[in-house]
N, C-alpha and C. Protein backbone atom coordinates (compact mmCIF):
# COMPACT_ATOMS: atom_id res chain seq x y z
N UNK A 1 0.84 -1.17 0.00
CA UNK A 1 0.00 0.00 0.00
C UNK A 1 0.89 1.24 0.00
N UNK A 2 0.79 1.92 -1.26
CA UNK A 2 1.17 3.29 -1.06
C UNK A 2 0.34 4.63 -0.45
N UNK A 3 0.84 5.35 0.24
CA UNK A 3 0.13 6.44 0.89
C UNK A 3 0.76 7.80 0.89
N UNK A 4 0.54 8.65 0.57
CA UNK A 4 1.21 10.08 0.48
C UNK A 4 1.15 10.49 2.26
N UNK A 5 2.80 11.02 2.34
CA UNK A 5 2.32 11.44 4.27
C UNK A 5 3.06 12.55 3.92
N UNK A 6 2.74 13.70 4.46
CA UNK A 6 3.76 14.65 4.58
C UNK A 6 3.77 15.27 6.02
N UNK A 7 4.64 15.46 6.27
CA UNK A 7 5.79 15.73 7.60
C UNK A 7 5.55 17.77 7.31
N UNK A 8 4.79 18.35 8.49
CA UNK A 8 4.68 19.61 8.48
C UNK A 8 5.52 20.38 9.97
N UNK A 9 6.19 20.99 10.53
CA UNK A 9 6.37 21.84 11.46
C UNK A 9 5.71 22.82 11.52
N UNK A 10 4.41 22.62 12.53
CA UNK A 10 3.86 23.54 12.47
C UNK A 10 4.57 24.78 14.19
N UNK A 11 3.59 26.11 14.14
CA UNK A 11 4.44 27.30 14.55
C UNK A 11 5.41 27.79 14.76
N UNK A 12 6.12 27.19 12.82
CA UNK A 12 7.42 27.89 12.90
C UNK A 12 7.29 28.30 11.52
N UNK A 13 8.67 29.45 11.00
CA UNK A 13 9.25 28.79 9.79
C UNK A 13 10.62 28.98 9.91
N UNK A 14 10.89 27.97 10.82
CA UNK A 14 12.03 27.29 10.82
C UNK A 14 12.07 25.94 10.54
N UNK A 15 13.62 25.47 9.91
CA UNK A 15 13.18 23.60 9.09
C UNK A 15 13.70 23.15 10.88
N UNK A 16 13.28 21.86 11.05
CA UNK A 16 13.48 21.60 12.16
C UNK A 16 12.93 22.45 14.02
N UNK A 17 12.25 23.05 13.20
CA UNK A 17 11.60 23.67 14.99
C UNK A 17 10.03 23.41 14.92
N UNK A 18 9.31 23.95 15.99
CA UNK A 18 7.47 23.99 15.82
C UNK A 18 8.05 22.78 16.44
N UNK A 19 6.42 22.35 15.92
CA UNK A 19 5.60 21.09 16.51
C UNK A 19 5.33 20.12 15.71
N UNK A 20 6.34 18.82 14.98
CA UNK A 20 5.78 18.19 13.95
C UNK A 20 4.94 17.39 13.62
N UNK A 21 4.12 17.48 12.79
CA UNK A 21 2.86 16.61 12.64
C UNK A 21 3.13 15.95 11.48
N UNK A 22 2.62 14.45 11.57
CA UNK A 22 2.43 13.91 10.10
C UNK A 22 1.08 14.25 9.46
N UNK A 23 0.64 14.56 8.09
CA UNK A 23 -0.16 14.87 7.56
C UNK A 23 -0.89 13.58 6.88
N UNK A 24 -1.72 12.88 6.65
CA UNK A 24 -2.11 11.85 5.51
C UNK A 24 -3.16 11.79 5.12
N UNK A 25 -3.93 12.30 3.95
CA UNK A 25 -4.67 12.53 3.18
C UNK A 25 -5.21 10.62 2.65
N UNK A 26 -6.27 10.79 3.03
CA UNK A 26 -7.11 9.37 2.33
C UNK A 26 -8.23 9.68 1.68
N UNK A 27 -8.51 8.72 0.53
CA UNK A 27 -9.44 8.48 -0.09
C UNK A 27 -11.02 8.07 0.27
N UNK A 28 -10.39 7.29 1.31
CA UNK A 28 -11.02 6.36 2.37
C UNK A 28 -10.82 5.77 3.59
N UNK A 29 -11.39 5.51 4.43
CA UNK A 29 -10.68 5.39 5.85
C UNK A 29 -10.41 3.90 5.78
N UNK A 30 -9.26 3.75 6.49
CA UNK A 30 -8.70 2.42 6.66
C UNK A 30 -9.03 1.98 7.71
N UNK A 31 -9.04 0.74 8.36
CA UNK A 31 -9.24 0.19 9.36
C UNK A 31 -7.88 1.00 10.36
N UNK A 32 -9.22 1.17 11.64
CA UNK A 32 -8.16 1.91 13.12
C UNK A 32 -6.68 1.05 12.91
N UNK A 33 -6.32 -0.12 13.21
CA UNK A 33 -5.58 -0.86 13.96
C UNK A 33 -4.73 -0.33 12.35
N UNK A 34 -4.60 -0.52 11.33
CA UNK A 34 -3.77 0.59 10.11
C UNK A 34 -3.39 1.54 10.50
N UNK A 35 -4.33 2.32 10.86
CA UNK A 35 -4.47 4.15 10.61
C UNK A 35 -3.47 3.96 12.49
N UNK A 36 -3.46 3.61 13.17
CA UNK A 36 -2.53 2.99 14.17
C UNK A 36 -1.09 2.60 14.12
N UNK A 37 -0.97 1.64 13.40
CA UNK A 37 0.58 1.20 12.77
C UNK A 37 1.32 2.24 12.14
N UNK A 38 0.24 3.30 11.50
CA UNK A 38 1.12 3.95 10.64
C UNK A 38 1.44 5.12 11.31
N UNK A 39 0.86 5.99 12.11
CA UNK A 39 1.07 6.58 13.70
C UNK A 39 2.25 6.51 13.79
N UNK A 40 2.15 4.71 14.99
CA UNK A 40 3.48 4.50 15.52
C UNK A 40 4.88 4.48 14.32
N UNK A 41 4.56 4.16 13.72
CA UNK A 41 6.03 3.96 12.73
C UNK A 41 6.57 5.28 12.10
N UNK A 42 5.48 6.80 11.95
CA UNK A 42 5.79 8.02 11.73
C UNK A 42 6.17 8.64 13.29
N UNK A 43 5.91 7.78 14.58
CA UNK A 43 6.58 8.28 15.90
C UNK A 43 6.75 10.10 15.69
N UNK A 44 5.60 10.76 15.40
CA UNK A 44 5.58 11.53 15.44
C UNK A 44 4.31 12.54 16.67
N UNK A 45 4.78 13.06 17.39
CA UNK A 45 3.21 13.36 18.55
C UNK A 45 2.30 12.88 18.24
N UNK A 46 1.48 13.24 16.73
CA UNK A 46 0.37 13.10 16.14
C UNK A 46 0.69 13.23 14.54
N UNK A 47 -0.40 12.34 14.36
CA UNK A 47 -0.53 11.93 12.92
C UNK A 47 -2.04 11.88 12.41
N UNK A 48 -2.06 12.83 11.34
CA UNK A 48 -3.71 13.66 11.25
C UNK A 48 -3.84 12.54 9.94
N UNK A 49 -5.16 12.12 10.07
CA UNK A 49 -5.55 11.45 8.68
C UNK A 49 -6.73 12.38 7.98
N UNK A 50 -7.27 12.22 7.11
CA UNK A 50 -8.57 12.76 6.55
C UNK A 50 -9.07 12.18 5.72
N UNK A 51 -10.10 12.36 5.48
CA UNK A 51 -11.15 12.36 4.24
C UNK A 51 -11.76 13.32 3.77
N UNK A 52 -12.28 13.31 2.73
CA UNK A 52 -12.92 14.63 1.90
C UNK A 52 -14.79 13.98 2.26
N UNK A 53 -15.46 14.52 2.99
CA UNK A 53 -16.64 14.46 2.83
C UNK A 53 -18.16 14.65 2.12
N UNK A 54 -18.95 14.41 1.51
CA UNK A 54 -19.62 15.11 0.09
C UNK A 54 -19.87 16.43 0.55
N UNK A 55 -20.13 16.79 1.72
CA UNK A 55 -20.74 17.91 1.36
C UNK A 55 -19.26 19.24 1.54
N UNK A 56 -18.30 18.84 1.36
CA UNK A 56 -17.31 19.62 1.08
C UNK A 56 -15.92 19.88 2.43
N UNK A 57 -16.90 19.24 3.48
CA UNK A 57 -16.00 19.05 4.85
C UNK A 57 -14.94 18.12 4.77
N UNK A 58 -14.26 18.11 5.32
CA UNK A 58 -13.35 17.38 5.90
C UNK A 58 -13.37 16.42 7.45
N UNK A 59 -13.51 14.97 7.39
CA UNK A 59 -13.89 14.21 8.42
C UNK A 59 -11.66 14.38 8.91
N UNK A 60 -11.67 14.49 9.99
CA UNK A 60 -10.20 14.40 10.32
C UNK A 60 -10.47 13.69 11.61
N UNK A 61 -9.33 12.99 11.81
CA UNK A 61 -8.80 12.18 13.31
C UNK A 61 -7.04 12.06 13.24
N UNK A 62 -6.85 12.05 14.61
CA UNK A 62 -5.64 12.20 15.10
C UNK A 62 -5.23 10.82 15.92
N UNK A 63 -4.07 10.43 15.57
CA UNK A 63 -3.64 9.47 16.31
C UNK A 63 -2.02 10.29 16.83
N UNK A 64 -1.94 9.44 17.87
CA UNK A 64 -0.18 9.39 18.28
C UNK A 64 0.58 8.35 18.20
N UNK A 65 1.73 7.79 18.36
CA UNK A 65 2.50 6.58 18.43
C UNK A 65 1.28 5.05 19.11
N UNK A 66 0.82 5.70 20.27
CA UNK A 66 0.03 4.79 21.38
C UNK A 66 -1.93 5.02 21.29
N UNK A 67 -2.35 5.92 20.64
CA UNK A 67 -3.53 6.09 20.91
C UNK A 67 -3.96 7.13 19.91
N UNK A 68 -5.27 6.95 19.74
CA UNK A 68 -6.25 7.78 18.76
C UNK A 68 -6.51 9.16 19.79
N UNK A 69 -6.80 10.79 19.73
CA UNK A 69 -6.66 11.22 20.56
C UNK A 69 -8.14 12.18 19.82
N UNK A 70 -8.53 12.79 20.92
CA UNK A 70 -9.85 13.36 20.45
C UNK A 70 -10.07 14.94 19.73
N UNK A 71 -8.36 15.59 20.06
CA UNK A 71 -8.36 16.95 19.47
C UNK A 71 -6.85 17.67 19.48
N UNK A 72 -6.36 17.70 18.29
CA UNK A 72 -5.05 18.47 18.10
C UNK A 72 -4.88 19.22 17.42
N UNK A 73 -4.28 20.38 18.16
CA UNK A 73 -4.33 21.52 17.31
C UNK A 73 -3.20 21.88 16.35
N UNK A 74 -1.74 21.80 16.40
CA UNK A 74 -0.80 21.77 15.10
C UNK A 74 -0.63 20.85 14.45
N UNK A 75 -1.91 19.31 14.42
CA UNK A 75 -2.00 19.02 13.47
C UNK A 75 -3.00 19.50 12.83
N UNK A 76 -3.90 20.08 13.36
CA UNK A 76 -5.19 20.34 12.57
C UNK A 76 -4.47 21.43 11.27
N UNK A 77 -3.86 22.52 12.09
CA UNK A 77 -3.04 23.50 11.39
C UNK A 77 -2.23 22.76 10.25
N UNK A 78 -1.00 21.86 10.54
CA UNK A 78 -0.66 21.03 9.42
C UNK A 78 -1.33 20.67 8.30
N UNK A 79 -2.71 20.38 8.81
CA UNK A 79 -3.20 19.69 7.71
C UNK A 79 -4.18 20.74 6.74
N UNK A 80 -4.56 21.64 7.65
CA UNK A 80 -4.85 22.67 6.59
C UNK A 80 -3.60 23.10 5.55
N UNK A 81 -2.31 23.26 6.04
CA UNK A 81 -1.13 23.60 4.75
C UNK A 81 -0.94 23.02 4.24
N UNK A 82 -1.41 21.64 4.55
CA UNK A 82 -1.10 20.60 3.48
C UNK A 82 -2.19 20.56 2.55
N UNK A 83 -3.55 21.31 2.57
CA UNK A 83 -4.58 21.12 1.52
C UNK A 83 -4.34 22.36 0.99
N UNK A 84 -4.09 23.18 1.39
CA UNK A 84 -3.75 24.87 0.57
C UNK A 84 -2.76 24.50 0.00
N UNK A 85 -1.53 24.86 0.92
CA UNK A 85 0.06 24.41 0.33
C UNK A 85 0.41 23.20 -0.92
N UNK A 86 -0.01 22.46 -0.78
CA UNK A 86 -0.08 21.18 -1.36
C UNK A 86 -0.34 20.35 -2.09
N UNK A 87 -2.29 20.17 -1.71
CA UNK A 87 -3.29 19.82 -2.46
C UNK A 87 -3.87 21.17 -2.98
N UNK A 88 -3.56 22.12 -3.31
CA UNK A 88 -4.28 23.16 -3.59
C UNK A 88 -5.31 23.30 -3.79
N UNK A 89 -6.49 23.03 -2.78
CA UNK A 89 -7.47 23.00 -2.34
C UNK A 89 -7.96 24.81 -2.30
N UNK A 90 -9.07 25.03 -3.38
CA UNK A 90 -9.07 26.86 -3.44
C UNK A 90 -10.59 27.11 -2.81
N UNK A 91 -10.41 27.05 -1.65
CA UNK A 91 -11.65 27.66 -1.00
C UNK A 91 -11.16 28.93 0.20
N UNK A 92 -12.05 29.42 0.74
CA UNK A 92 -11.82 30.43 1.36
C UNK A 92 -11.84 29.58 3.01
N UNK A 93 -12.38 28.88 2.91
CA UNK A 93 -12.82 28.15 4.26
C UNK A 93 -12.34 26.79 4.36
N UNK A 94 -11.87 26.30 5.51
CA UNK A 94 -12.02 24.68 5.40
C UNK A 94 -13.17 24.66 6.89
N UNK A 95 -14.05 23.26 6.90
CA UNK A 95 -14.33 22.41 7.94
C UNK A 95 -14.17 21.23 8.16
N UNK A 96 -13.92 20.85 9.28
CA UNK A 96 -13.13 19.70 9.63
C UNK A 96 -14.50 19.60 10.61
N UNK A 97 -14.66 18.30 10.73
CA UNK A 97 -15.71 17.27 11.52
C UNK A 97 -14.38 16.19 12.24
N UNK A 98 -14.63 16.74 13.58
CA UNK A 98 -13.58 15.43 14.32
C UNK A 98 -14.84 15.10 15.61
N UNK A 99 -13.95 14.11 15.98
CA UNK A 99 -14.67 13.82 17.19
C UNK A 99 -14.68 14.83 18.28
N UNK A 100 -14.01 16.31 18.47
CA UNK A 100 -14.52 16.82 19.01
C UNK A 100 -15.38 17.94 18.77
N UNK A 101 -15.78 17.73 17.84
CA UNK A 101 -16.81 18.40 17.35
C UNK A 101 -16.31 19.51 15.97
């Protein structure tokens, strides 16, 4: 299985400072105990996954090395630069639907 991840530092712009988050953009959600493995093996605080939802939202969840976590904020940030920056995603707005609301 190939998967696009990208590696963001977020509240910096410095290479190597901030807070790093892995970014990973899905098509579709994979089974937890996946979206888990791949967490721990990016051993990064948190590792933001997503989906694109129909009505234009974004479903996001966060894992860490050890656990799924219910709300993070420089990955959330990450993963918005990674749909502007990146995926050049041209809206004025994003929403994200996580489990914490």
């Amino acid at each position: 299985m190939e998967l696009p991840i990208y590696q963001v530092d977020a509240f910096t712009t410095a290479v190597f400072g901030g807070n790093p988050a892995a970014v990973c953009p899905l098509d579709e959600w994979l089974p937890d105990d996946v979206l888990q493995s791949i967490a721990a093996e990016n051993n990064l605080a948190e590792t933001a996954f997503f989906t694109r939802q129909p009505d234009g939202a974004f479903h996001l969840r966060w894992f860490t090395p050890a656990c799924e976590v219910e709300l993070c904020g420089h990955a959330t940030l990450a993963t918005a630069l990674v749909l502007f920056e990146e995926l050049n995603e041209d809206m004025d707005m994003l929403r994200f639907q996580t489990k914490s609301g």
